[in-house]
PDB file of N, CA and C in Angstrom:
ATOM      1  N   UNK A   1     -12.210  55.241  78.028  1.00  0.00           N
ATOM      2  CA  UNK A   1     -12.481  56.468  77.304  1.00  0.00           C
ATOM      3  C   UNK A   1     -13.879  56.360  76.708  1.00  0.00           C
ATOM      4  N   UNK A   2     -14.832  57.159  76.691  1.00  0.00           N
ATOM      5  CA  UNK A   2     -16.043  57.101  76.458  1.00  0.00           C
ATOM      6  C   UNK A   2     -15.647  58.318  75.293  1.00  0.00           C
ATOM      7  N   UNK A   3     -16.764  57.822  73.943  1.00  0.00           N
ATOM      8  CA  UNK A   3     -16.848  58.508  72.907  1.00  0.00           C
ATOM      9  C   UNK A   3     -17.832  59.007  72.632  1.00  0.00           C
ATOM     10  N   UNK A   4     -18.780  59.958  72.223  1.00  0.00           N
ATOM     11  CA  UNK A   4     -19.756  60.043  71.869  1.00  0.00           C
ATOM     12  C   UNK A   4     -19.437  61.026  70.209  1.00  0.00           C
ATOM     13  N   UNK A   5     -20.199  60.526  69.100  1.00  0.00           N
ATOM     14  CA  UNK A   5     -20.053  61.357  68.223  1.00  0.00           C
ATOM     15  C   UNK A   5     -21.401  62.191  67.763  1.00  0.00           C
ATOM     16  N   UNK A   6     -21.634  63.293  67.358  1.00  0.00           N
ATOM     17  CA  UNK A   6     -22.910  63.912  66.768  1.00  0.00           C
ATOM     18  C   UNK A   6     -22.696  64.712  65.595  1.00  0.00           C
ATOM     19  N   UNK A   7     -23.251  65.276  64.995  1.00  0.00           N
ATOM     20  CA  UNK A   7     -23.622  66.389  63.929  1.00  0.00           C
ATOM     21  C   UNK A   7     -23.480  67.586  64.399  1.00  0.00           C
ATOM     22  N   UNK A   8     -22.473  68.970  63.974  1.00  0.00           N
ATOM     23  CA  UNK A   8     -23.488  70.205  64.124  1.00  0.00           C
ATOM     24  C   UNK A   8     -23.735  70.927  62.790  1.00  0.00           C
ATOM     25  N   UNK A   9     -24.263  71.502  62.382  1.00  0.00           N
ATOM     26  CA  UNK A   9     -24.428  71.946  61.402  1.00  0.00           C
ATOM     27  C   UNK A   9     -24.079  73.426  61.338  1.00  0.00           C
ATOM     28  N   UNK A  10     -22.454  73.756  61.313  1.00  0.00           N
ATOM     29  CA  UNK A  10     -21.487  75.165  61.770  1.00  0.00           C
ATOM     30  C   UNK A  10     -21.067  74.682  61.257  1.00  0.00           C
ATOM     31  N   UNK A  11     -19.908  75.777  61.596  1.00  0.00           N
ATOM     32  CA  UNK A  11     -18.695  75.732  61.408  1.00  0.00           C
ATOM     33  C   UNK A  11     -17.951  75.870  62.878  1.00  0.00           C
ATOM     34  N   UNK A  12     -16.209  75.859  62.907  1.00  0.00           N
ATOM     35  CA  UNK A  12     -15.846  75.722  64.121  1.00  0.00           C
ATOM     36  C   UNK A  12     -15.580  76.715  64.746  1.00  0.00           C
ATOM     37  N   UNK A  13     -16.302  77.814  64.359  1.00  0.00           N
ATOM     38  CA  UNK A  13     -16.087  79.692  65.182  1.00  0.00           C
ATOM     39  C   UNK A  13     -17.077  79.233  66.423  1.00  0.00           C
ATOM     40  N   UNK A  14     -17.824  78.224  66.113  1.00  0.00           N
ATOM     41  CA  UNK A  14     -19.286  78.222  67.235  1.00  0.00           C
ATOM     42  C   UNK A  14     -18.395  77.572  68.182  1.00  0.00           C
ATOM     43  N   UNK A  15     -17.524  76.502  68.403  1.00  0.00           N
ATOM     44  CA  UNK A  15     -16.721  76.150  69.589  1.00  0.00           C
ATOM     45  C   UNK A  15     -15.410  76.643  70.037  1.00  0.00           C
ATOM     46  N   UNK A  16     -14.813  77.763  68.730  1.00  0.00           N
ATOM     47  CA  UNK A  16     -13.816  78.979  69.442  1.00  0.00           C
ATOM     48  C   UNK A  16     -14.475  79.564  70.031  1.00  0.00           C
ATOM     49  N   UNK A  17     -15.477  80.253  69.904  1.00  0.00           N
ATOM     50  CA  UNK A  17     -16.266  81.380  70.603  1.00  0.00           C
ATOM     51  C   UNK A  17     -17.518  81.134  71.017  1.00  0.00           C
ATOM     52  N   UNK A  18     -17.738  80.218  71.182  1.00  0.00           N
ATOM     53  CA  UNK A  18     -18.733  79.703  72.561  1.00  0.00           C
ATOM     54  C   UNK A  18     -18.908  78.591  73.236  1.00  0.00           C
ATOM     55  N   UNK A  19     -18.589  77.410  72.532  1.00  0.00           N
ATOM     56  CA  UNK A  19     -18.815  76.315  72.830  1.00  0.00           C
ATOM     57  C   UNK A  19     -17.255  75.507  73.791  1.00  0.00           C
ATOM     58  N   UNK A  20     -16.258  75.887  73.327  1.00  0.00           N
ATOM     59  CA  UNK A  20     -15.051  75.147  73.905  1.00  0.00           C
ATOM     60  C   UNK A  20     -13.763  76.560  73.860  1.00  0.00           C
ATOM     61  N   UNK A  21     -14.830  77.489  74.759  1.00  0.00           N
ATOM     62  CA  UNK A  21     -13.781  78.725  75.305  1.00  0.00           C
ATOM     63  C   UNK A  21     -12.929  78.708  76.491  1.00  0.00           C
ATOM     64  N   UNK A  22     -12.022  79.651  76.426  1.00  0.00           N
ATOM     65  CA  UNK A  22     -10.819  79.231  78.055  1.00  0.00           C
ATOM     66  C   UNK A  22     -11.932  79.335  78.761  1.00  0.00           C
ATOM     67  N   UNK A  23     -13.018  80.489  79.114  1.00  0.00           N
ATOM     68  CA  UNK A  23     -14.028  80.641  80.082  1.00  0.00           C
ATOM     69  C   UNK A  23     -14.359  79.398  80.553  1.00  0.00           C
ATOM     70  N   UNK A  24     -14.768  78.877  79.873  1.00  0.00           N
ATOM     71  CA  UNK A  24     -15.450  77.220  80.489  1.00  0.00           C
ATOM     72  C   UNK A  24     -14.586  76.287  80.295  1.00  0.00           C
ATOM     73  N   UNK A  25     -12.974  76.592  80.591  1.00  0.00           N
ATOM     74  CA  UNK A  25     -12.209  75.703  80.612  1.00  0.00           C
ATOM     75  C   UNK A  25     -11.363  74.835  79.655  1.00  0.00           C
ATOM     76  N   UNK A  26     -11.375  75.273  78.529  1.00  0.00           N
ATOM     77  CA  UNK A  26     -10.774  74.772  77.370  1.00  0.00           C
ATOM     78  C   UNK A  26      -9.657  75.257  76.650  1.00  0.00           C
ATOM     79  N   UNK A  27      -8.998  74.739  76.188  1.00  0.00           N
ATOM     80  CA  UNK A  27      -7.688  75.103  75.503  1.00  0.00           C
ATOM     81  C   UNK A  27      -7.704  74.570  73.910  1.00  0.00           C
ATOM     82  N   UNK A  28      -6.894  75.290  72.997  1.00  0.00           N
ATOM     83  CA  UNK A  28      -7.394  74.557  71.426  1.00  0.00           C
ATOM     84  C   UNK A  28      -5.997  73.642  71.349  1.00  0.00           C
ATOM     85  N   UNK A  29      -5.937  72.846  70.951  1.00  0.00           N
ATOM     86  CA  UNK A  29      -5.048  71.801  70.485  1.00  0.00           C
ATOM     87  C   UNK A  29      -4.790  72.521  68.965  1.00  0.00           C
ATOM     88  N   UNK A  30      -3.644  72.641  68.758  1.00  0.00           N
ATOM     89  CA  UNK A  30      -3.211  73.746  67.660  1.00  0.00           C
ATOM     90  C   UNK A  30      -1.918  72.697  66.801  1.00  0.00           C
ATOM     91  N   UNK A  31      -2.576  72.587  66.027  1.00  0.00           N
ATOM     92  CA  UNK A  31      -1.856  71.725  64.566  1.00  0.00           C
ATOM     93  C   UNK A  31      -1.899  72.519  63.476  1.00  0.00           C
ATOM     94  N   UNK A  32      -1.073  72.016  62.391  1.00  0.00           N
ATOM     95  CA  UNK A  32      -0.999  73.267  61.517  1.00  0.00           C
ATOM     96  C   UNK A  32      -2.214  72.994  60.204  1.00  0.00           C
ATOM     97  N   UNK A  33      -2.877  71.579  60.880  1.00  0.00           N
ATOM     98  CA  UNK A  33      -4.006  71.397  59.850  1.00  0.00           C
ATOM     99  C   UNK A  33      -5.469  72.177  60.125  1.00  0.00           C
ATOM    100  N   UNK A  34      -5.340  72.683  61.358  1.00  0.00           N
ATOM    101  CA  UNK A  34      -6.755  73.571  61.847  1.00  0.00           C
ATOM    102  C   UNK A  34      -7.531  74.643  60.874  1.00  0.00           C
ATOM    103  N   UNK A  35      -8.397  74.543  60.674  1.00  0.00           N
ATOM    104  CA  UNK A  35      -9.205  75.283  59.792  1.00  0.00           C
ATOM    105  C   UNK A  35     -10.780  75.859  59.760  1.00  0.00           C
ATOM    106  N   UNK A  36     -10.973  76.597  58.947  1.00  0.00           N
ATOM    107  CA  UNK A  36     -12.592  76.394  59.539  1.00  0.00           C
ATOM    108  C   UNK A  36     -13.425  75.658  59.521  1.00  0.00           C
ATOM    109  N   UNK A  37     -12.920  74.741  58.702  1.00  0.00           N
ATOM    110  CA  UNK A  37     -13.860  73.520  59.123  1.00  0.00           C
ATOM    111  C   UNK A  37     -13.274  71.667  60.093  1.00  0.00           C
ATOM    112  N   UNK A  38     -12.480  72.820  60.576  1.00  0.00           N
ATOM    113  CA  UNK A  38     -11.217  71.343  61.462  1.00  0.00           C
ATOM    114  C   UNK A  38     -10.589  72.503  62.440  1.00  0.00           C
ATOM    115  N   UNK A  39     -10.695  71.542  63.563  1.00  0.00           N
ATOM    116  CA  UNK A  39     -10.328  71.870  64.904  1.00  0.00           C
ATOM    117  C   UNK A  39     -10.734  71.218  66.306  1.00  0.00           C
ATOM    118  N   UNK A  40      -9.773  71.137  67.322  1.00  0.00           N
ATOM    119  CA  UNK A  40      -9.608  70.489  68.849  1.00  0.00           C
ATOM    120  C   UNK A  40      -9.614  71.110  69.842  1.00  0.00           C
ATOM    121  N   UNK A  41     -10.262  70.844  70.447  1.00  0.00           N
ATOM    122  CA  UNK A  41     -10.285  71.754  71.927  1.00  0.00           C
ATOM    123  C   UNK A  41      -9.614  70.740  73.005  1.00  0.00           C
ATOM    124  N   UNK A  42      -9.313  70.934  74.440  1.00  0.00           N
ATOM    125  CA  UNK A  42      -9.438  69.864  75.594  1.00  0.00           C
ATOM    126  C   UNK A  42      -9.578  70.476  76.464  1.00  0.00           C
ATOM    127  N   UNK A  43     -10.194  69.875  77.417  1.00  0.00           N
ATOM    128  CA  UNK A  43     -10.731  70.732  78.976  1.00  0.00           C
ATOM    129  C   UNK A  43     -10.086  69.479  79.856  1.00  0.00           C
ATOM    130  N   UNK A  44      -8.585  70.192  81.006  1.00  0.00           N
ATOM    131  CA  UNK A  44      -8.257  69.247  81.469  1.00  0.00           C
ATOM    132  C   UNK A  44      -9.125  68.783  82.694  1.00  0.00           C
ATOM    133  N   UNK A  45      -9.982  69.547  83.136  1.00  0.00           N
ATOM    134  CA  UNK A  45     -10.927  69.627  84.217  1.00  0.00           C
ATOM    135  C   UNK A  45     -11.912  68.384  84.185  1.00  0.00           C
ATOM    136  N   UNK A  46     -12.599  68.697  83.216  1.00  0.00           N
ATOM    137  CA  UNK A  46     -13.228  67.559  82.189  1.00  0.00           C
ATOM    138  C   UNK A  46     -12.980  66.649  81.961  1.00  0.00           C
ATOM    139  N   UNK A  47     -11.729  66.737  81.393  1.00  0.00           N
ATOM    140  CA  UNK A  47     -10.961  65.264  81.117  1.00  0.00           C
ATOM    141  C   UNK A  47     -11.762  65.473  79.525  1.00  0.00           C
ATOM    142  N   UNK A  48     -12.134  66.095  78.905  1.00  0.00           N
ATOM    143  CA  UNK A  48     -12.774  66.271  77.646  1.00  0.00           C
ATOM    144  C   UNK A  48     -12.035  66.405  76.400  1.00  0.00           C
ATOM    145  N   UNK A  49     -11.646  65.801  75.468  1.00  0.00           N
ATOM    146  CA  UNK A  49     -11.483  66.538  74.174  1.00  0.00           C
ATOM    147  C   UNK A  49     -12.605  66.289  73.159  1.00  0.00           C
ATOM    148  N   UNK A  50     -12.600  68.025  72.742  1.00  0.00           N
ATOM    149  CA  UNK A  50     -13.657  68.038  71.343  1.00  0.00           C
ATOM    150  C   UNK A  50     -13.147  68.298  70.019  1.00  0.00           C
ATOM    151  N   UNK A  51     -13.563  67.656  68.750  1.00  0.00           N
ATOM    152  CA  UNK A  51     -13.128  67.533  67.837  1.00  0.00           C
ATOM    153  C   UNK A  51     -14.029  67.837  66.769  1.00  0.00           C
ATOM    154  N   UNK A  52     -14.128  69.164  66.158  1.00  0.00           N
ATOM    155  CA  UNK A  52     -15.027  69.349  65.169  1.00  0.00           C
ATOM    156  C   UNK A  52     -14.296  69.297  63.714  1.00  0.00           C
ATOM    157  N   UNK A  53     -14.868  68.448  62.845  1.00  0.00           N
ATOM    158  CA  UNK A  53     -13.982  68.262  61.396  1.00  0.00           C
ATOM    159  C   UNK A  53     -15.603  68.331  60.583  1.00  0.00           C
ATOM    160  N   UNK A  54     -16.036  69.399  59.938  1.00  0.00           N
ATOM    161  CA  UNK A  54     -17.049  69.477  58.789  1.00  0.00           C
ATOM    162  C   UNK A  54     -18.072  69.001  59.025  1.00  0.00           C
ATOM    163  N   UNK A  55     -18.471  69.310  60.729  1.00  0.00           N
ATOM    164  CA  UNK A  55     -19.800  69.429  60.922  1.00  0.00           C
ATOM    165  C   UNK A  55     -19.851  67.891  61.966  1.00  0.00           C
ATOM    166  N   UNK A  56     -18.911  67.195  61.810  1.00  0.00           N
ATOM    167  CA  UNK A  56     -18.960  65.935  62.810  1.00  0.00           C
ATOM    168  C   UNK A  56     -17.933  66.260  63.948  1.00  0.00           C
ATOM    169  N   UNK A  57     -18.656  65.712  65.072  1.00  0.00           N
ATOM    170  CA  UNK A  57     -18.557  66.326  66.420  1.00  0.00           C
ATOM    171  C   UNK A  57     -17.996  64.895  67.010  1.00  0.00           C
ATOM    172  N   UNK A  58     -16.720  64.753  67.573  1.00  0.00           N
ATOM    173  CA  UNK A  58     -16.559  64.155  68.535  1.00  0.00           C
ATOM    174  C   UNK A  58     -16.262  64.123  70.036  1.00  0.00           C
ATOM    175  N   UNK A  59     -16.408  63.510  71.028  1.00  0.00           N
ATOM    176  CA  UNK A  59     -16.253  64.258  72.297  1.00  0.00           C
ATOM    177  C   UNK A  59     -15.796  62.827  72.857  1.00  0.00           C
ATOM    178  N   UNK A  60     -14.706  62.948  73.132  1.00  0.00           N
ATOM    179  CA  UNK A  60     -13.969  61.955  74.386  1.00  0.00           C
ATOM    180  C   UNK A  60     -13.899  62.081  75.707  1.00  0.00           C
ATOM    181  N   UNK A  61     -13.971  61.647  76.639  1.00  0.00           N
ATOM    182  CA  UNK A  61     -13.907  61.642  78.421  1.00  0.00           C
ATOM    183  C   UNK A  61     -13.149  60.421  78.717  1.00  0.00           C
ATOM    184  N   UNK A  62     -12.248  60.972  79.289  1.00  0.00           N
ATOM    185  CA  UNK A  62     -10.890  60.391  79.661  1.00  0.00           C
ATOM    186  C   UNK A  62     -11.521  60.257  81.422  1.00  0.00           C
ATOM    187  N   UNK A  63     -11.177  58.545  82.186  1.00  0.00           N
ATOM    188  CA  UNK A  63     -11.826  58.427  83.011  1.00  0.00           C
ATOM    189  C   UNK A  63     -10.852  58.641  84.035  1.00  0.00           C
ATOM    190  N   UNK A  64      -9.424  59.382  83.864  1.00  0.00           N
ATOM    191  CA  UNK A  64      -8.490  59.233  84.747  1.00  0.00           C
ATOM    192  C   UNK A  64      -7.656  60.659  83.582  1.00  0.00           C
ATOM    193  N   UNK A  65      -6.442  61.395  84.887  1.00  0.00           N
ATOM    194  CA  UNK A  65      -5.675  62.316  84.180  1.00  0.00           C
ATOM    195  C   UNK A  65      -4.893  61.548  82.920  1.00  0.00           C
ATOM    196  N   UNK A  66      -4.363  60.220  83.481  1.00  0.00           N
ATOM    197  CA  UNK A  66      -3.257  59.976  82.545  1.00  0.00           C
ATOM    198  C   UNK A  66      -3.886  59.414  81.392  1.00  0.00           C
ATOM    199  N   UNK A  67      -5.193  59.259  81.438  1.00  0.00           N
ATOM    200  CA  UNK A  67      -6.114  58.474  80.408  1.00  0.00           C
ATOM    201  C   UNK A  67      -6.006  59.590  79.136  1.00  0.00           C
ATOM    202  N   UNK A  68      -6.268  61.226  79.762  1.00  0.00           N
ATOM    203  CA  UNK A  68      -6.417  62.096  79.142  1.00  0.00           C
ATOM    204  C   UNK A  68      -5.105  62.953  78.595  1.00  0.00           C
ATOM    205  N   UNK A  69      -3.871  62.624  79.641  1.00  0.00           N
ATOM    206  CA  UNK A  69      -2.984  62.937  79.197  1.00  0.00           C
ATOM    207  C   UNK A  69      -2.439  61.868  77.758  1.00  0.00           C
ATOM    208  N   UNK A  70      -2.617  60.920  77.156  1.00  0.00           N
ATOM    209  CA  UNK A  70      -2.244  59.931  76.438  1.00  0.00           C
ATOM    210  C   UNK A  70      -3.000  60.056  75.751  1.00  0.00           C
ATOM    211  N   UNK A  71      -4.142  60.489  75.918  1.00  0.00           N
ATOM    212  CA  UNK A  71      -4.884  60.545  74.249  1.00  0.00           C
ATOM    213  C   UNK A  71      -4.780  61.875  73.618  1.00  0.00           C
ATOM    214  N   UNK A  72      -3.900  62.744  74.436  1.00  0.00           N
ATOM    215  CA  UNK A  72      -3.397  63.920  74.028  1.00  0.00           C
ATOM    216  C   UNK A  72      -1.993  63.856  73.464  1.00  0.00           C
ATOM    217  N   UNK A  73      -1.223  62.967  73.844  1.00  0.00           N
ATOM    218  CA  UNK A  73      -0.035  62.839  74.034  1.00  0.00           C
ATOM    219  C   UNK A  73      -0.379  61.743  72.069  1.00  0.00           C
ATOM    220  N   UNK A  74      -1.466  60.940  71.526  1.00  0.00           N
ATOM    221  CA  UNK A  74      -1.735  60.099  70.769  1.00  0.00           C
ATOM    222  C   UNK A  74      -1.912  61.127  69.479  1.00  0.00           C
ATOM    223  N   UNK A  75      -3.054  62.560  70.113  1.00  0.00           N
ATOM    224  CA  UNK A  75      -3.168  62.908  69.036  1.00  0.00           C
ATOM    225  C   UNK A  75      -2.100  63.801  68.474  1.00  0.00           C
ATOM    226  N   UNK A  76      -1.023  64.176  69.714  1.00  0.00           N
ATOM    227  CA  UNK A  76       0.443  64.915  68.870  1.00  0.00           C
ATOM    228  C   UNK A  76       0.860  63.891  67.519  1.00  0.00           C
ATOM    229  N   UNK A  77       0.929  62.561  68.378  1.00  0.00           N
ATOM    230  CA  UNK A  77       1.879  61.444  67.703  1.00  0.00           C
ATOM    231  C   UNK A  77       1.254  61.567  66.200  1.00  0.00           C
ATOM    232  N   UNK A  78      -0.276  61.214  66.017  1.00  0.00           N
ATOM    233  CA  UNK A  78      -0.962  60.951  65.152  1.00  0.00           C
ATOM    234  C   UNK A  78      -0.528  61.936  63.987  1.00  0.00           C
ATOM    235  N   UNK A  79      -1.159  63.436  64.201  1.00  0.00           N
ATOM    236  CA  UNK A  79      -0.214  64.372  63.743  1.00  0.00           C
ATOM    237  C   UNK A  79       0.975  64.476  62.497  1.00  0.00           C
ATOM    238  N   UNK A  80       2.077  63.956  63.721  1.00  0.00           N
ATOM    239  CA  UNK A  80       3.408  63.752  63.458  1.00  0.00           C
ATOM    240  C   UNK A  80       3.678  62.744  62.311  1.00  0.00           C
ATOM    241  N   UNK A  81       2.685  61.388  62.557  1.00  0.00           N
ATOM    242  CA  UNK A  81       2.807  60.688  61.817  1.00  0.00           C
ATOM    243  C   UNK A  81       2.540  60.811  60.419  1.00  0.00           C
ATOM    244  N   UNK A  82       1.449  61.479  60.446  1.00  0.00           N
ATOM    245  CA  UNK A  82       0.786  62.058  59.194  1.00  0.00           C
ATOM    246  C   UNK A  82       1.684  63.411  58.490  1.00  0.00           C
ATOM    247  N   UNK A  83       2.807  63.599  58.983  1.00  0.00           N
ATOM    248  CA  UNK A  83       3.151  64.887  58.314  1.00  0.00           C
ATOM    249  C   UNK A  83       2.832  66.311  59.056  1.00  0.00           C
ATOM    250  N   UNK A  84       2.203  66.441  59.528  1.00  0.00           N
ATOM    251  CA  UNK A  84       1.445  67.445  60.351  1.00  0.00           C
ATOM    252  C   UNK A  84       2.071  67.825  61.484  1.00  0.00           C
ATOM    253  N   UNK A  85       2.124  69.353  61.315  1.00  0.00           N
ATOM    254  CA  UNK A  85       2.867  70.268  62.678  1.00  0.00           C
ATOM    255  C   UNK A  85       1.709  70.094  63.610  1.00  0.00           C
ATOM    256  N   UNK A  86       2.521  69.115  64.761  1.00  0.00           N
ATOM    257  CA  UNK A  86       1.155  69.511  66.221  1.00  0.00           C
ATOM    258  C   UNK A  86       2.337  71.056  66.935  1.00  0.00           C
ATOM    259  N   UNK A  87       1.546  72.134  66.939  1.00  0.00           N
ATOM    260  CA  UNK A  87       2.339  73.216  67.600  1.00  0.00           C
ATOM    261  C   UNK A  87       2.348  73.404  68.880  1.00  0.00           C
ATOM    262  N   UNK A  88       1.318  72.778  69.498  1.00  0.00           N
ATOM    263  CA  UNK A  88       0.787  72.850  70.990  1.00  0.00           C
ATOM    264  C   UNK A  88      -0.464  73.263  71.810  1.00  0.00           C
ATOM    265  N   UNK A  89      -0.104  72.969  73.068  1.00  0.00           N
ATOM    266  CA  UNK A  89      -1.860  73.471  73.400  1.00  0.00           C
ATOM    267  C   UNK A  89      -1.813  74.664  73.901  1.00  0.00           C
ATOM    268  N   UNK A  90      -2.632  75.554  73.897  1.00  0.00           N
ATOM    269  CA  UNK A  90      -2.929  76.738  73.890  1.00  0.00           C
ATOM    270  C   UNK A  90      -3.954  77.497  75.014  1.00  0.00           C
ATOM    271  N   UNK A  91      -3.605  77.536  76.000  1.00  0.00           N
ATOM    272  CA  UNK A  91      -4.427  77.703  77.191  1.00  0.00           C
ATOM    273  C   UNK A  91      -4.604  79.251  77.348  1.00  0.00           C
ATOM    274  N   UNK A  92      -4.487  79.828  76.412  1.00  0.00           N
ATOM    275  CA  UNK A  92      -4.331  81.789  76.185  1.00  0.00           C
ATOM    276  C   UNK A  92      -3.686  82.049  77.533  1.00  0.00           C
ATOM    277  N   UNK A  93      -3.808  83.774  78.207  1.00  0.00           N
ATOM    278  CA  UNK A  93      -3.089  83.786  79.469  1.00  0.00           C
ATOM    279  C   UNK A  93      -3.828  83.521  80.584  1.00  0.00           C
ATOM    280  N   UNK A  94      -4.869  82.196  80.488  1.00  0.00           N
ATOM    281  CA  UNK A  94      -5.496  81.408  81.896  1.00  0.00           C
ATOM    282  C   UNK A  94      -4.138  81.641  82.516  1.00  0.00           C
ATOM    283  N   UNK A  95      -3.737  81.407  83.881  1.00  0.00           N
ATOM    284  CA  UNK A  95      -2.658  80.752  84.388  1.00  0.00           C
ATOM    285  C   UNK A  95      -3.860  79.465  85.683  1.00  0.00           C
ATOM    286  N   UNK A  96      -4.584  79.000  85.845  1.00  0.00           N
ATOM    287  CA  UNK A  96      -5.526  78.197  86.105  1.00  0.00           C
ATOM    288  C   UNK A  96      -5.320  77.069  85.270  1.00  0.00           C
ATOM    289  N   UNK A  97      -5.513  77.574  84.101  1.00  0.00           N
ATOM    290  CA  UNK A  97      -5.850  76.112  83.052  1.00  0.00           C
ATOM    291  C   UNK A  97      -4.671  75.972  82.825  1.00  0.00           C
ATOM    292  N   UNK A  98      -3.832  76.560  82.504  1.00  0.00           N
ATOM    293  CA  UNK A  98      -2.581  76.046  81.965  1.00  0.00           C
ATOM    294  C   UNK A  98      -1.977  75.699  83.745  1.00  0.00           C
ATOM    295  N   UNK A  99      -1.925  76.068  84.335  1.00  0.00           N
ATOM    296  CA  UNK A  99      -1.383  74.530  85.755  1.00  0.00           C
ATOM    297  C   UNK A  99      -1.823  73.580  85.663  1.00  0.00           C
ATOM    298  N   UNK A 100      -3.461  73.621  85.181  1.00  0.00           N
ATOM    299  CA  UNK A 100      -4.323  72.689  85.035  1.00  0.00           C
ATOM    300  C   UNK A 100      -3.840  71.348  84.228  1.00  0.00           C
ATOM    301  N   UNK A 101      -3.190  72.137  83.003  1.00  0.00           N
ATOM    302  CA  UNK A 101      -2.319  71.156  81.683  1.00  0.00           C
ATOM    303  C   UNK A 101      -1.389  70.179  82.465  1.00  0.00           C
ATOM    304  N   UNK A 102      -0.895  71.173  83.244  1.00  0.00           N
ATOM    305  CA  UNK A 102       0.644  70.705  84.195  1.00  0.00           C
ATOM    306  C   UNK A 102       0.676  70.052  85.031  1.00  0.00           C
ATOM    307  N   UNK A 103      -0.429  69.978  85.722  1.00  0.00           N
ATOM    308  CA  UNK A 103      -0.980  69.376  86.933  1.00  0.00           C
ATOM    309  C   UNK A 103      -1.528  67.594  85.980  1.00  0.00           C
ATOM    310  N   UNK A 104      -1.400  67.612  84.783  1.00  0.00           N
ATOM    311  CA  UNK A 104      -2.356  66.493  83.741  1.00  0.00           C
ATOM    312  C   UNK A 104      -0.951  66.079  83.664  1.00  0.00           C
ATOM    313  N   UNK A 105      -0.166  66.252  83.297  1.00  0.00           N
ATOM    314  CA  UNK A 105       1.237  66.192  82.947  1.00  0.00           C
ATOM    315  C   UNK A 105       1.485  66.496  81.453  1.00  0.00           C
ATOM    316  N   UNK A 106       1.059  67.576  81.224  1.00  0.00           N
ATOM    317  CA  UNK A 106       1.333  67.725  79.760  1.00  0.00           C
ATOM    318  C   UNK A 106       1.789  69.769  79.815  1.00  0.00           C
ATOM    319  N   UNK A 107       2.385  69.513  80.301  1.00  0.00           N
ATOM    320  CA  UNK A 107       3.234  70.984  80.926  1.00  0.00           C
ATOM    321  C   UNK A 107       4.121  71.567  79.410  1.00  0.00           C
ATOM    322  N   UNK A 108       4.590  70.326  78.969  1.00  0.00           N
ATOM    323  CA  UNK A 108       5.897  70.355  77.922  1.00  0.00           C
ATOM    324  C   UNK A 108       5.021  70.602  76.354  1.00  0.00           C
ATOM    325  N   UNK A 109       3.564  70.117  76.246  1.00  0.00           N
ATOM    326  CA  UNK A 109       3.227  70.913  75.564  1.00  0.00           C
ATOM    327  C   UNK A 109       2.072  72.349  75.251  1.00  0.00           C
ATOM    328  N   UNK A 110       2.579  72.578  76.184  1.00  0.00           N
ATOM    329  CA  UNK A 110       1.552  73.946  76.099  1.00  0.00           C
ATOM    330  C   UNK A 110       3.366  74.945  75.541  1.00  0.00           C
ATOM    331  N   UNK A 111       2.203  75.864  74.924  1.00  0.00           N
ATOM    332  CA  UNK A 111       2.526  77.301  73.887  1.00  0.00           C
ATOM    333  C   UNK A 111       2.079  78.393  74.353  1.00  0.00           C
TER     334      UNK A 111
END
């Protein structure tokens, strides 16, 4: 899994609505801690998840599906552990990306 972390200096409307949209393949990872300044995207295409929390940017690349399915499958757990509703992933009505989820093996949590 390759990490890279950066700065943006937003908030997280800039990767709902432009940066990590269904258009270019992304789905939001939907917990009940999401906010405007906290939120997850994943692109199963990519193998990508992005993670904006108050301006710090993380970006993972999963070098295999199941690499990416498990660090998806880590951040439900994580979540859970903490108290926190993971509600699911959210692929709007793509039907592309969401096979896409399914095709990752993470079928059981999409919403």
């Amino acid at each position: 899994m390759q990490t890279v972390k950066t700065f943006m200096n937003a908030d997280r409307y800039l990767y709902d609505f432009k940066l990590c949209t269904i258009a270019r393949g992304f789905a939001q990872v939907d917990t009940d801690q999401d906010a405007w300044y906290f939120g997850t995207w994943a692109n199963p295409e990519r193998r990508l998840i992005v993670t904006y929390c108050e301006g710090d940017v993380t970006k993972r690349t999963a070098e295999t599906d199941a690499e990416f399915s498990a660090e998806i499958r880590g951040i439900k757990q994580w979540n859970e552990d903490q108290g926190h509703r993971f509600k699911g992933i959210d692929p709007g009505f793509n039907e592309a990306l969401k096979a896409r989820f399914v095709t990752v093996g993470l079928g059981d949590l999409l919403h």
